[in-house]
N, C-alpha and C. Protein backbone atom coordinates (compact mmCIF):
# COMPACT_ATOMS: atom_id res chain seq x y z
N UNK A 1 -2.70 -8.93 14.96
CA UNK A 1 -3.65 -9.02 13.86
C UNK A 1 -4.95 -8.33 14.27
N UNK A 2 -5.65 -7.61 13.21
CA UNK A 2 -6.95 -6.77 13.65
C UNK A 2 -8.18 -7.71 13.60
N UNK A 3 -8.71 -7.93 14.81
CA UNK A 3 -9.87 -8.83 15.55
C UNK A 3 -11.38 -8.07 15.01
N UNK A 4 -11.46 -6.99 14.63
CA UNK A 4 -13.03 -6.94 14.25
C UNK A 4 -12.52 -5.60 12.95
N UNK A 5 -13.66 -5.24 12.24
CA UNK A 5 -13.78 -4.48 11.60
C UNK A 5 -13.32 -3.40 11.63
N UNK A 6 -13.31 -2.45 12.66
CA UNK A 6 -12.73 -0.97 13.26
C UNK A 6 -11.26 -1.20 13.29
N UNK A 7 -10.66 -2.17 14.05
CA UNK A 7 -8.74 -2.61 13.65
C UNK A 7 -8.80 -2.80 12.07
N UNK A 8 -9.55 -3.48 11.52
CA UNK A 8 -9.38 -3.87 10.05
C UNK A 8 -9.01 -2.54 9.49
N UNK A 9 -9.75 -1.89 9.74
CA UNK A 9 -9.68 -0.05 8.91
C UNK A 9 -8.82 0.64 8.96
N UNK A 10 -8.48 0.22 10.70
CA UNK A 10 -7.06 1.19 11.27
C UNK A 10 -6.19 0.63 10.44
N UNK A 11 -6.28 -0.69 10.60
CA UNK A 11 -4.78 -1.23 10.40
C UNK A 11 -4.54 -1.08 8.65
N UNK A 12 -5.80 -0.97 7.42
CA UNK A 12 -5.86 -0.50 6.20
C UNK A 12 -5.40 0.89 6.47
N UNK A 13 -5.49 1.98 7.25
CA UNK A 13 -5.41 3.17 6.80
C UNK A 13 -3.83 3.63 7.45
N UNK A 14 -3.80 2.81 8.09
CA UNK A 14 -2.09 2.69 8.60
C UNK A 14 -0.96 2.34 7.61
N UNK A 15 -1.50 1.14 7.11
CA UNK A 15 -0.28 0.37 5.83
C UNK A 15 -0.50 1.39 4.84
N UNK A 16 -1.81 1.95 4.45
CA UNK A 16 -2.14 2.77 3.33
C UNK A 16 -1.21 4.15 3.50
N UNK A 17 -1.35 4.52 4.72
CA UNK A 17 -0.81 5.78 4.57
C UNK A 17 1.01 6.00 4.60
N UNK A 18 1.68 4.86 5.17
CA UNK A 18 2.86 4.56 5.17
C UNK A 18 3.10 4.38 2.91
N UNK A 19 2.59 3.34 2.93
CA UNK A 19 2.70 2.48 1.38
C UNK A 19 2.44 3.56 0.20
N UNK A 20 1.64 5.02 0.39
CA UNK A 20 1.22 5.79 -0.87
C UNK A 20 2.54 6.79 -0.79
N UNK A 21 3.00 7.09 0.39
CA UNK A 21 3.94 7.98 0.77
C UNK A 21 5.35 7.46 0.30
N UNK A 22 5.56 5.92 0.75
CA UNK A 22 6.56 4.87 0.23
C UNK A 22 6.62 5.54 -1.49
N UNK A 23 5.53 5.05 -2.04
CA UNK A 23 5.56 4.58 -3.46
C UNK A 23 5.29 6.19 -4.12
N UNK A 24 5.18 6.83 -3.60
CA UNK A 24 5.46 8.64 -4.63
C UNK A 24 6.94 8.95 -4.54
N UNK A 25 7.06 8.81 -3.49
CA UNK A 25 9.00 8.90 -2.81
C UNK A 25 9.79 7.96 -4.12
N UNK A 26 9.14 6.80 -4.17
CA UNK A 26 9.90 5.88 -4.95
C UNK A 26 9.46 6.26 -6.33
N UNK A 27 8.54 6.56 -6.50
CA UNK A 27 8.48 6.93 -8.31
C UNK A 27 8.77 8.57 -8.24
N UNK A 28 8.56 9.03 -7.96
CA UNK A 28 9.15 10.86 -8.43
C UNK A 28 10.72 10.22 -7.77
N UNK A 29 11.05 10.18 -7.14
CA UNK A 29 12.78 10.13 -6.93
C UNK A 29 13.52 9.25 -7.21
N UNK A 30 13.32 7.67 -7.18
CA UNK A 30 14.23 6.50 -7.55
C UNK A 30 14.11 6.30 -9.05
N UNK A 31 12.36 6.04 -9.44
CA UNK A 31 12.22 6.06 -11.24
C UNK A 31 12.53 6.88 -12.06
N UNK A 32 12.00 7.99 -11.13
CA UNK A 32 12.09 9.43 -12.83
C UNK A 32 12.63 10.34 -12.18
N UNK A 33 13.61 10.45 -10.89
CA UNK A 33 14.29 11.73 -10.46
C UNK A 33 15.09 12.42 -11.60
N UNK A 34 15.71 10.77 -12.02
CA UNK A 34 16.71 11.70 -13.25
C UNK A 34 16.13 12.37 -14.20
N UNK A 35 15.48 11.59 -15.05
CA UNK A 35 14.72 12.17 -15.78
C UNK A 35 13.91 13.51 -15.69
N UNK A 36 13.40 13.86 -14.89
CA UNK A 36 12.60 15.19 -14.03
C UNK A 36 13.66 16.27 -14.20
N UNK A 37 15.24 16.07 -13.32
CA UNK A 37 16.17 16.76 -13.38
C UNK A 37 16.34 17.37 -14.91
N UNK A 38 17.06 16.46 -15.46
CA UNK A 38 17.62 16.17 -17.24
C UNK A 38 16.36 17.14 -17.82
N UNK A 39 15.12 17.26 -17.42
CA UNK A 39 13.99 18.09 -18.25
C UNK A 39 14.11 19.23 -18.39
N UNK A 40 14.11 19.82 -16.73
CA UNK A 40 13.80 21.29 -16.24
C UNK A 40 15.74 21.85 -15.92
N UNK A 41 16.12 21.00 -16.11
CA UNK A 41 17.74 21.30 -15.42
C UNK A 41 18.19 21.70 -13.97
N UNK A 42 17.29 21.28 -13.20
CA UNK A 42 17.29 21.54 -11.63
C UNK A 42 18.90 20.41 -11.39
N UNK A 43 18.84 20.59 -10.05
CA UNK A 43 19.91 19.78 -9.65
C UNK A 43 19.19 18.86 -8.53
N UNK A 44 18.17 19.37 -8.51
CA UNK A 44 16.99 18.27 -7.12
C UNK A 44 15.74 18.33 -7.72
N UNK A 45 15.61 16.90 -7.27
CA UNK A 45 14.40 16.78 -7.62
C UNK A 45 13.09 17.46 -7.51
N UNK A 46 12.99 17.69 -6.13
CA UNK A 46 11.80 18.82 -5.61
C UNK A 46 11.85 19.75 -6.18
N UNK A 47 13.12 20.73 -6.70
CA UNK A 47 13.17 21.70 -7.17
C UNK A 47 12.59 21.54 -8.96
N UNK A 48 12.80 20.16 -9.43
CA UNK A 48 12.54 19.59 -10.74
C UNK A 48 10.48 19.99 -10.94
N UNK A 49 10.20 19.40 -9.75
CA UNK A 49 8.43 19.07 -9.65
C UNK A 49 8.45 20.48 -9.41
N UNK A 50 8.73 21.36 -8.69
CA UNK A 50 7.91 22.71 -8.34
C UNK A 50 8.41 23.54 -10.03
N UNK A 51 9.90 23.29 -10.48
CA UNK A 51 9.87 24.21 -11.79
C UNK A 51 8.74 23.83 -12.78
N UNK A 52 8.35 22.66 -12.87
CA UNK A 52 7.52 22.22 -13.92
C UNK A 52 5.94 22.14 -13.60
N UNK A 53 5.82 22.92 -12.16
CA UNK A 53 4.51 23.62 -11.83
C UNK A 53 3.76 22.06 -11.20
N UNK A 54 4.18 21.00 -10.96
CA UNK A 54 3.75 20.22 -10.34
C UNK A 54 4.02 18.44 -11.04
N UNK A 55 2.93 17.41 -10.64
CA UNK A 55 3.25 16.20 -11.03
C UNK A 55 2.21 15.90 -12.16
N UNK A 56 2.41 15.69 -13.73
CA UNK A 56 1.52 15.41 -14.47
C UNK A 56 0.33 13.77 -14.09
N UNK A 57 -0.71 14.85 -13.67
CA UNK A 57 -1.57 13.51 -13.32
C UNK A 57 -3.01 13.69 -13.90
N UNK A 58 -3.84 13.03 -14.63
CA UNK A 58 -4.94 13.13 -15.57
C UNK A 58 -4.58 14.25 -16.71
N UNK A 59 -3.45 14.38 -16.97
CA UNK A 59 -3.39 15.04 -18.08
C UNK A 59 -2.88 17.00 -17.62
N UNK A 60 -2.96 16.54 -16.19
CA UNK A 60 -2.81 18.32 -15.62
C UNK A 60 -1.70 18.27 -14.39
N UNK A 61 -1.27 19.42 -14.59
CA UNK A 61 -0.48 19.21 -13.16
C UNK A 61 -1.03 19.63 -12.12
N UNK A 62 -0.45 18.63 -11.11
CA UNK A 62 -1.26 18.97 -10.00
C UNK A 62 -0.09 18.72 -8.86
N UNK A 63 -0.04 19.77 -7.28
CA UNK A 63 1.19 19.65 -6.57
C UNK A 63 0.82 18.17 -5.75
N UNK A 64 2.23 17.74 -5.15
CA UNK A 64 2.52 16.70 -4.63
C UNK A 64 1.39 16.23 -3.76
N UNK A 65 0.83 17.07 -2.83
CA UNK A 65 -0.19 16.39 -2.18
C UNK A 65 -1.35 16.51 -2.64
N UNK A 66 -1.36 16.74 -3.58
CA UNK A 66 -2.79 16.39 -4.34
C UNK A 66 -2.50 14.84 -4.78
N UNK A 67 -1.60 14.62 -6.11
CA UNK A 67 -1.05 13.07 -6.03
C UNK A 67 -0.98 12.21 -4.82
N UNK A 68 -0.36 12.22 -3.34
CA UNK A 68 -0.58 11.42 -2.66
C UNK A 68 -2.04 11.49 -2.12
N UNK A 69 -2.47 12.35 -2.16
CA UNK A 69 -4.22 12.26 -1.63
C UNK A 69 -4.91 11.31 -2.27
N UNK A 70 -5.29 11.58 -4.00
CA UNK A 70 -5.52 10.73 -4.72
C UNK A 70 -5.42 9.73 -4.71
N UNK A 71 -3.94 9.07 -4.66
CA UNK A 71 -3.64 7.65 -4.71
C UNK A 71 -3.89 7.13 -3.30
N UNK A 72 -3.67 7.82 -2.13
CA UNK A 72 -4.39 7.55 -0.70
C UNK A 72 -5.74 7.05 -1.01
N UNK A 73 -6.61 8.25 -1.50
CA UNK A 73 -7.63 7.49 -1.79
C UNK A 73 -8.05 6.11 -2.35
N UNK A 74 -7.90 6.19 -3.25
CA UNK A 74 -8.12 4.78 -4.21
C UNK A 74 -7.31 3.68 -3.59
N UNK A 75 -5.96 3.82 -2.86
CA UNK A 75 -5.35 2.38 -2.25
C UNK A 75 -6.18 2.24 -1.24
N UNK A 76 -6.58 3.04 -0.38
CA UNK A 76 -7.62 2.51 0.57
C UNK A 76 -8.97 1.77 0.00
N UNK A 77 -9.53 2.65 -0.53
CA UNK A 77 -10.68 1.65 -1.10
C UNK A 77 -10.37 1.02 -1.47
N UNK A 78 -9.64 0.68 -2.55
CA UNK A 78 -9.07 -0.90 -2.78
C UNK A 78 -8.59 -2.19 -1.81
N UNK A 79 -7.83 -1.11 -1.04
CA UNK A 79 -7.29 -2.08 0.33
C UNK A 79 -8.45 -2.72 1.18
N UNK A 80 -9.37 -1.87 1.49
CA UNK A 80 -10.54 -2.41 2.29
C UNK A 80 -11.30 -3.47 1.32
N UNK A 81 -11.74 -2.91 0.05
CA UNK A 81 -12.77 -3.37 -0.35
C UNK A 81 -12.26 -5.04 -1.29
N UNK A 82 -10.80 -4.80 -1.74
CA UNK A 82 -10.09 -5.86 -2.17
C UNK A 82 -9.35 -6.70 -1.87
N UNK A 83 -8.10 -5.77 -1.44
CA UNK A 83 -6.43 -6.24 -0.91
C UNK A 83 -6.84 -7.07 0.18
N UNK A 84 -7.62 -6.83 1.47
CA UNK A 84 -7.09 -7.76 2.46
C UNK A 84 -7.90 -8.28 2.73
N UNK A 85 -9.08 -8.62 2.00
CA UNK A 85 -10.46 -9.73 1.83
C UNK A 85 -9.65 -10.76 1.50
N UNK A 86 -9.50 -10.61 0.00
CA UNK A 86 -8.86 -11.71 -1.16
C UNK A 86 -7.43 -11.85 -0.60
N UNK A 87 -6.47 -11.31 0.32
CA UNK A 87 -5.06 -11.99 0.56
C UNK A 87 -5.63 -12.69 1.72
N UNK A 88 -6.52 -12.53 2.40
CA UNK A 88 -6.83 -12.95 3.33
C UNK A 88 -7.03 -14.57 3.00
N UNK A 89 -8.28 -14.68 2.32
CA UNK A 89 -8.85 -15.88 2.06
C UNK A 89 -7.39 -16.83 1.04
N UNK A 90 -6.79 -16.17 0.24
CA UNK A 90 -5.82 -16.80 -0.58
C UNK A 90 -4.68 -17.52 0.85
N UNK A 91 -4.93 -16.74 1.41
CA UNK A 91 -3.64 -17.83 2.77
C UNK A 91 -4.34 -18.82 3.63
N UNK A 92 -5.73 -18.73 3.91
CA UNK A 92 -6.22 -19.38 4.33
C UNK A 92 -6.17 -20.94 3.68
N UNK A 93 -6.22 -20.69 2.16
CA UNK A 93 -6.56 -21.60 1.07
C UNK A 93 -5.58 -22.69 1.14
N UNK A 94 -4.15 -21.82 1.70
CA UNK A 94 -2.75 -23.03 1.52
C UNK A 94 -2.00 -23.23 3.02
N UNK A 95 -2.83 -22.42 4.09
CA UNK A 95 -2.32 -22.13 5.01
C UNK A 95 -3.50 -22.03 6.22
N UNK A 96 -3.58 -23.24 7.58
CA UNK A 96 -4.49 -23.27 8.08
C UNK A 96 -4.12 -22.23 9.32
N UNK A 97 -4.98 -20.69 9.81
CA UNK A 97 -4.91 -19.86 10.40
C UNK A 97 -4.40 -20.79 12.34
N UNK A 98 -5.21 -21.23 12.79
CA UNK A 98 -4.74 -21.73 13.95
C UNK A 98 -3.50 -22.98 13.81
N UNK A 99 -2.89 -23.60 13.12
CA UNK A 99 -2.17 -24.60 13.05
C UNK A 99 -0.55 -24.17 12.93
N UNK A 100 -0.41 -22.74 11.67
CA UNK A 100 0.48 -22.42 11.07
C UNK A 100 1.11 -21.16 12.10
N UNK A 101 2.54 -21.32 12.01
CA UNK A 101 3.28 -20.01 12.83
C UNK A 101 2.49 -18.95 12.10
N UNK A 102 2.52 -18.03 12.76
CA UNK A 102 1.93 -16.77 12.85
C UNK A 102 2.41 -15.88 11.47
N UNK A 103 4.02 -15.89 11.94
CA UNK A 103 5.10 -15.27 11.00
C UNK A 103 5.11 -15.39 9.43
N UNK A 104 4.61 -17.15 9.42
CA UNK A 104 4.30 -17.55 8.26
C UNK A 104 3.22 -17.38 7.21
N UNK A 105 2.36 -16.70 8.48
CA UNK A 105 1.01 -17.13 8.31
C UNK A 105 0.74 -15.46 7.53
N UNK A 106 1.43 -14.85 8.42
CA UNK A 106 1.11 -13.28 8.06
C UNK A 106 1.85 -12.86 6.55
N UNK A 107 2.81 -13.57 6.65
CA UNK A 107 4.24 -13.61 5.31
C UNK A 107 2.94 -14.05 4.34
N UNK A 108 2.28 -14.49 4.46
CA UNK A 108 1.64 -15.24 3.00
C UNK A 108 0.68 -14.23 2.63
N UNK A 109 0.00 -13.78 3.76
CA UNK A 109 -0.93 -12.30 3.88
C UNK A 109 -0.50 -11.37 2.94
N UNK A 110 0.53 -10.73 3.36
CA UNK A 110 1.53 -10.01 2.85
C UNK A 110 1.96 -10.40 1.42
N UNK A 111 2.58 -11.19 1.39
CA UNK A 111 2.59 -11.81 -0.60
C UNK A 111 1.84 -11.76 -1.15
N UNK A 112 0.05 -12.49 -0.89
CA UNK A 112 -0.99 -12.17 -1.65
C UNK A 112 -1.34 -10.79 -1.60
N UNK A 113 -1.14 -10.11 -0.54
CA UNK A 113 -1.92 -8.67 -0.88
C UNK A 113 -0.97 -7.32 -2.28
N UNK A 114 0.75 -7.85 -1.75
CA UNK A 114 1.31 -7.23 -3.20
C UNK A 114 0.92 -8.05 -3.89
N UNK A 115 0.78 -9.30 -4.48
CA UNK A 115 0.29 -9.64 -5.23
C UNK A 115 -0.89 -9.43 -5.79
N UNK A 116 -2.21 -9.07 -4.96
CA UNK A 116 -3.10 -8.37 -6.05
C UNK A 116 -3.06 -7.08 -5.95
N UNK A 117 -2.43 -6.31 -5.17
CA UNK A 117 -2.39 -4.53 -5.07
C UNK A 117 -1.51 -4.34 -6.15
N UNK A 118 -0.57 -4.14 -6.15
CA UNK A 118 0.63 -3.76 -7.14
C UNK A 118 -0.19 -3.87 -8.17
N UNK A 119 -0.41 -4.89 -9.32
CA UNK A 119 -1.12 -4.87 -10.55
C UNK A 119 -1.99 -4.16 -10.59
N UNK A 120 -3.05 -4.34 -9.30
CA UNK A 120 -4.45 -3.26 -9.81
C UNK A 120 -4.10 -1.58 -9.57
N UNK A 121 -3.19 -1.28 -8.69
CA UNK A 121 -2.59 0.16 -8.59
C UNK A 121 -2.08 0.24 -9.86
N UNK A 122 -1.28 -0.69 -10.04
CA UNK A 122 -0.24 0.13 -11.17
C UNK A 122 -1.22 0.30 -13.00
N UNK A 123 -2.13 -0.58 -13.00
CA UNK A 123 -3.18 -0.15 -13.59
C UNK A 123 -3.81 1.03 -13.20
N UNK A 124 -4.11 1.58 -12.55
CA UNK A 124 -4.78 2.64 -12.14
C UNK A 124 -3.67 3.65 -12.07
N UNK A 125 -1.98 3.29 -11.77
CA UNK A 125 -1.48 4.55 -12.32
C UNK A 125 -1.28 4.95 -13.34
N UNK A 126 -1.40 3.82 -14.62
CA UNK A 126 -1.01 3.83 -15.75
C UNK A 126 -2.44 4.92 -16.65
N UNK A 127 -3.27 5.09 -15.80
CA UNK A 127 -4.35 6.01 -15.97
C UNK A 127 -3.91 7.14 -15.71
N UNK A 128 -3.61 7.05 -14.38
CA UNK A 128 -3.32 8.72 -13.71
C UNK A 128 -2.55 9.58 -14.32
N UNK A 129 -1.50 8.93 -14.61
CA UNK A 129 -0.42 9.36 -15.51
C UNK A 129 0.08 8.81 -16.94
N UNK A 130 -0.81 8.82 -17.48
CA UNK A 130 -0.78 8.63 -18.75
C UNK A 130 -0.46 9.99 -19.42
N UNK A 131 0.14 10.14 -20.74
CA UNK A 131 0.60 11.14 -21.37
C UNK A 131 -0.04 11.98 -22.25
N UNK A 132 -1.29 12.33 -21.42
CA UNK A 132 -3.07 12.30 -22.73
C UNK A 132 -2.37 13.44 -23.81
N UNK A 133 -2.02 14.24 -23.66
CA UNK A 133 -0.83 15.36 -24.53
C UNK A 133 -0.98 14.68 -25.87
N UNK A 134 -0.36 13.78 -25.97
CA UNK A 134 0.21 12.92 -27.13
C UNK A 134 -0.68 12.06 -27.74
N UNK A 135 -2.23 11.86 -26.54
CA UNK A 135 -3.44 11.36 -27.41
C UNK A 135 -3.85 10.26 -26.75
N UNK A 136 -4.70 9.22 -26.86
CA UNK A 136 -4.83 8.19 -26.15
C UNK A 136 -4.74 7.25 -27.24
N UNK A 137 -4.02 5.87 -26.45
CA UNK A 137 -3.77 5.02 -27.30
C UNK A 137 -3.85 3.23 -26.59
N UNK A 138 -4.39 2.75 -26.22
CA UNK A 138 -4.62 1.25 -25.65
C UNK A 138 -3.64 0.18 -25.45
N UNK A 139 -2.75 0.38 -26.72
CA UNK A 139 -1.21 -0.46 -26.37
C UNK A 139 -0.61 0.29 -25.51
N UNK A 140 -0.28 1.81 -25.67
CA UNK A 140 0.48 2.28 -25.23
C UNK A 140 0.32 2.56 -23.13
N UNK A 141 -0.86 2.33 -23.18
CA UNK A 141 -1.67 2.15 -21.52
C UNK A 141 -1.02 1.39 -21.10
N UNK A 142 -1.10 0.16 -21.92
CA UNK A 142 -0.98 -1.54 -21.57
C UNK A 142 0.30 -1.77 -21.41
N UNK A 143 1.46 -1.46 -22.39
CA UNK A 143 2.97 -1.02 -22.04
C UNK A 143 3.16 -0.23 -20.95
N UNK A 144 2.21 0.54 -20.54
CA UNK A 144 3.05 1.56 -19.72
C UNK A 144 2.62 0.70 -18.13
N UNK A 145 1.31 0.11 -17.80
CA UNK A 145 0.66 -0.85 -17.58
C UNK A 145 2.04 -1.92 -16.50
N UNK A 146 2.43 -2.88 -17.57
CA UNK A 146 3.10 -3.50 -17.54
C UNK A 146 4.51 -3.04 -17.13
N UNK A 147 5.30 -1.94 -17.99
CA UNK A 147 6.38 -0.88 -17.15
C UNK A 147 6.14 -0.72 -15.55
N UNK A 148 4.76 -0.57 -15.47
CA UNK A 148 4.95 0.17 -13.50
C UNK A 148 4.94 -1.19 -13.20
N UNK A 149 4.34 -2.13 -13.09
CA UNK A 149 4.37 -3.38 -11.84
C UNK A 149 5.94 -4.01 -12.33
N UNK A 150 6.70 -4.10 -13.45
CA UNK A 150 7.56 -4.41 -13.75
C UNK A 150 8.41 -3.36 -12.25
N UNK A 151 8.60 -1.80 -12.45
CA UNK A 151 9.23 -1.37 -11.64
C UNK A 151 8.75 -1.64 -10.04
N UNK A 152 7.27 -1.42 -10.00
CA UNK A 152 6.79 -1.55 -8.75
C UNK A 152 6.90 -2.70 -7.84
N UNK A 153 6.58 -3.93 -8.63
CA UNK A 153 6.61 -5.16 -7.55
C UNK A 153 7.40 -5.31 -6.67
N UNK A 154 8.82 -5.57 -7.21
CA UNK A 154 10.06 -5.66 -6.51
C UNK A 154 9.98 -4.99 -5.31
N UNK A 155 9.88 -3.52 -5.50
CA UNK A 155 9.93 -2.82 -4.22
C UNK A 155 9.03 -2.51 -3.09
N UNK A 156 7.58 -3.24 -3.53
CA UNK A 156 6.05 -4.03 -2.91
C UNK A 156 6.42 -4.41 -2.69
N UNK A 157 7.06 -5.83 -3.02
CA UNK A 157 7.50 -6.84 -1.93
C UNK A 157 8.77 -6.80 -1.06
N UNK A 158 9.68 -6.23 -1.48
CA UNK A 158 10.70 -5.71 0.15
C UNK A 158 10.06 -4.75 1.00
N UNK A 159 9.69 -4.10 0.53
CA UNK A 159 9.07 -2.73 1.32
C UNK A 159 8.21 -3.31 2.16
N UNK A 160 7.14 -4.28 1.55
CA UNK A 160 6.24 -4.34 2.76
C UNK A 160 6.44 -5.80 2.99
N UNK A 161 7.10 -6.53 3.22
CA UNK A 161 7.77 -7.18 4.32
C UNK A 161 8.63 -7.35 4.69
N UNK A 162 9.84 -6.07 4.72
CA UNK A 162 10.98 -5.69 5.64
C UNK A 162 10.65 -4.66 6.34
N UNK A 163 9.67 -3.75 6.21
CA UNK A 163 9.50 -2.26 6.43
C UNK A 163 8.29 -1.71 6.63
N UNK A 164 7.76 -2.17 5.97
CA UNK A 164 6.11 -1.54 6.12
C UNK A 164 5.49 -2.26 6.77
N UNK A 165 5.02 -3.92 6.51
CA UNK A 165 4.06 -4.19 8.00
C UNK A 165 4.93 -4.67 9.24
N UNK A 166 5.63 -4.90 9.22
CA UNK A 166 6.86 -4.74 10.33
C UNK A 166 6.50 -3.75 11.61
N UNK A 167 6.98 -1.89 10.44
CA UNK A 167 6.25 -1.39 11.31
C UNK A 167 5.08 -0.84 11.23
N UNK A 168 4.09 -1.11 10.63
CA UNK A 168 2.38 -1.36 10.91
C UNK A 168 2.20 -1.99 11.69
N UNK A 169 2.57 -3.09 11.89
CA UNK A 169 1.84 -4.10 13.01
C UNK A 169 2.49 -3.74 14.92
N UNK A 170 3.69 -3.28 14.88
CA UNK A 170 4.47 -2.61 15.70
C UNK A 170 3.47 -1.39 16.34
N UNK A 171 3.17 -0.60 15.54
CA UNK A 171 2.38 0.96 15.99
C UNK A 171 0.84 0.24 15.92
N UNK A 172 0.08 -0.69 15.30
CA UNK A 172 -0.97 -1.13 15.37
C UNK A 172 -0.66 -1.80 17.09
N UNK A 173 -0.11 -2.62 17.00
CA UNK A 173 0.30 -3.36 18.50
C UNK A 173 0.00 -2.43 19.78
N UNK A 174 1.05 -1.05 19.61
CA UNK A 174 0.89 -0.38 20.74
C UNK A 174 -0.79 0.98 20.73
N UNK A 175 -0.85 0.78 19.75
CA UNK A 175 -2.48 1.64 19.64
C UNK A 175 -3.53 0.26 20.49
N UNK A 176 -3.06 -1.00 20.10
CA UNK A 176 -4.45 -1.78 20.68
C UNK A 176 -4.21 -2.68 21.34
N UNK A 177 -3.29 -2.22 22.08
CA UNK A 177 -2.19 -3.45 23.31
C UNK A 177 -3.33 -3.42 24.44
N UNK A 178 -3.52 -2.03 24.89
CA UNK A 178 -4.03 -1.80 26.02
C UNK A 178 -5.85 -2.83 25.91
N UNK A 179 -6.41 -2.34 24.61
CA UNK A 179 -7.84 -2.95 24.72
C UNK A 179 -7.83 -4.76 24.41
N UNK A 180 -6.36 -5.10 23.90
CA UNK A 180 -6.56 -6.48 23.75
C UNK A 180 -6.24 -7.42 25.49
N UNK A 181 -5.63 -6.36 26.34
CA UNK A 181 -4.79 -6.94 27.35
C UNK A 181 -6.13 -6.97 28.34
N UNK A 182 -7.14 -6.12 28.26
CA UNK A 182 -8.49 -6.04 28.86
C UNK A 182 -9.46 -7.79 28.67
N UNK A 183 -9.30 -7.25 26.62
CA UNK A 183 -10.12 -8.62 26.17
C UNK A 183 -9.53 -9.78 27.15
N UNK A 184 -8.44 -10.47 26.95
CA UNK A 184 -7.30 -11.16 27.82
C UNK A 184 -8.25 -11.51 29.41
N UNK A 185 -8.40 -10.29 30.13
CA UNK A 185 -8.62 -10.66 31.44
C UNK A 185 -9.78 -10.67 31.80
N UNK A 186 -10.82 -10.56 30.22
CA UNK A 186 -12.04 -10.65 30.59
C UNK A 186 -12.66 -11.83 30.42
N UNK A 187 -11.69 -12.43 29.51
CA UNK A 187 -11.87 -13.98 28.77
C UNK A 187 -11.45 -14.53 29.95
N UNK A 188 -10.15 -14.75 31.00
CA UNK A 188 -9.31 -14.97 31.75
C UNK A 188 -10.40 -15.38 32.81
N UNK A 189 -11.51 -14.27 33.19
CA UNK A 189 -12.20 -13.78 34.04
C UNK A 189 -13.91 -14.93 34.02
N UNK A 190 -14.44 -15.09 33.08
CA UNK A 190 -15.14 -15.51 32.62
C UNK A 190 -14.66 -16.99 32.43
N UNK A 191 -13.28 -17.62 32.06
CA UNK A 191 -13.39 -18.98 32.15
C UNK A 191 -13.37 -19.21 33.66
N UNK A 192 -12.95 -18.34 34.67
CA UNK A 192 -12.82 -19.07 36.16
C UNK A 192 -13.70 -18.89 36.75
N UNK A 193 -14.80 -18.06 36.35
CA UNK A 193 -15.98 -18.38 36.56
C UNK A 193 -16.81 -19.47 36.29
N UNK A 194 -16.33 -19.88 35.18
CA UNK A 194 -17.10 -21.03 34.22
C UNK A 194 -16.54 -22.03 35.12
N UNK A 195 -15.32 -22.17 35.59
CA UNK A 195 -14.98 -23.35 36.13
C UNK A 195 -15.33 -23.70 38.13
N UNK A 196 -15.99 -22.56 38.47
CA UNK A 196 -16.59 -22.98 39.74
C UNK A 196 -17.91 -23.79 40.00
């Protein structure tokens, strides 16, 4: 688990950058591969996004890593400034941090944070990719709204706790093994002092 602010960031820009990459993979290829295909008549998908000059996002196309940049962006700020404040404190609420297994403790982390990420992303994709072409319309946001976390949740919640902080916390572990194993022998160091 990240002990001060600077791990907090890493460990946000770690899940972030695994989770935006996850979730473009999963909506251009699992949601709308077919569909993409069936448009342009490609037989692959990639080949679907490059015939049709890119991924319709604010109304324009724009190529693939422009879309994951974007949404990089905004899940991070969200992640820092929302996701793992508020999942934080929500496990605390039903779940006492020193008392409770770890496993459990982090599992609840993890539930609250798809639980408020997914909705507020998928609001914010229901922006990105909205169909402005055809006009703007407030139900039709709100349906489409409701469509992504309908598709998205499900695979928020396997993804990131079979797969994603699994291995986040794994590659976080070995990035800050070495400076926690220090903290360890300095604490170690300092009580046997305390005790002469």
């Amino acid at each position: 688990m990240p002990k001060n602010q600077f791990q907090r960031m890493v460990f946000a820009f770690l899940t972030v950058l695994v989770t935006v990459h996850a979730y473009v993979f999963y909506s251009l290829y699992v949601v709308n591969g077919t569909t993409l295909m069936q448009v342009t008549g490609s037989n692959s998908v990639l080949r679907a996004i490059n015939e049709q000059g890119g991924i319709s996002m604010f109304g324009h196309m724009l190529p693939i890593w422009a879309v994951v940049l974007i949404e990089f962006v905004f899940a991070y700020g969200l992640e820092c400034s929302i996701g793992s404040p508020c999942s934080f404190k929500l496990a605390c609420k039903n779940f006492e941090l020193g008392k409770t297994h770890p496993v459990i403790f982090e599992t609840a982390v993890i539930c609250a944070t798809v639980g408020i990420m997914c909705p507020v992303m998928s609001f914010l994709a229901a922006w990105f990719y909205y169909p402005y072409y055809a006009g703007f319309n407030l139900l039709t946001l709100l349906a489409n709204w409701l469509k992504l976390v309908c598709f998205n949740l499900p695979f928020a919640f396997f993804s990131q706790l079979f797969f994603i902080q699994p291995l986040i916390r794994t590659v976080f572990g070995l990035l800050f093994r070495e400076k926690a194993v220090e903290e360890e022998k300095e604490t170690a160091g300092i009580s046997a002092l305390g005790g002469i």
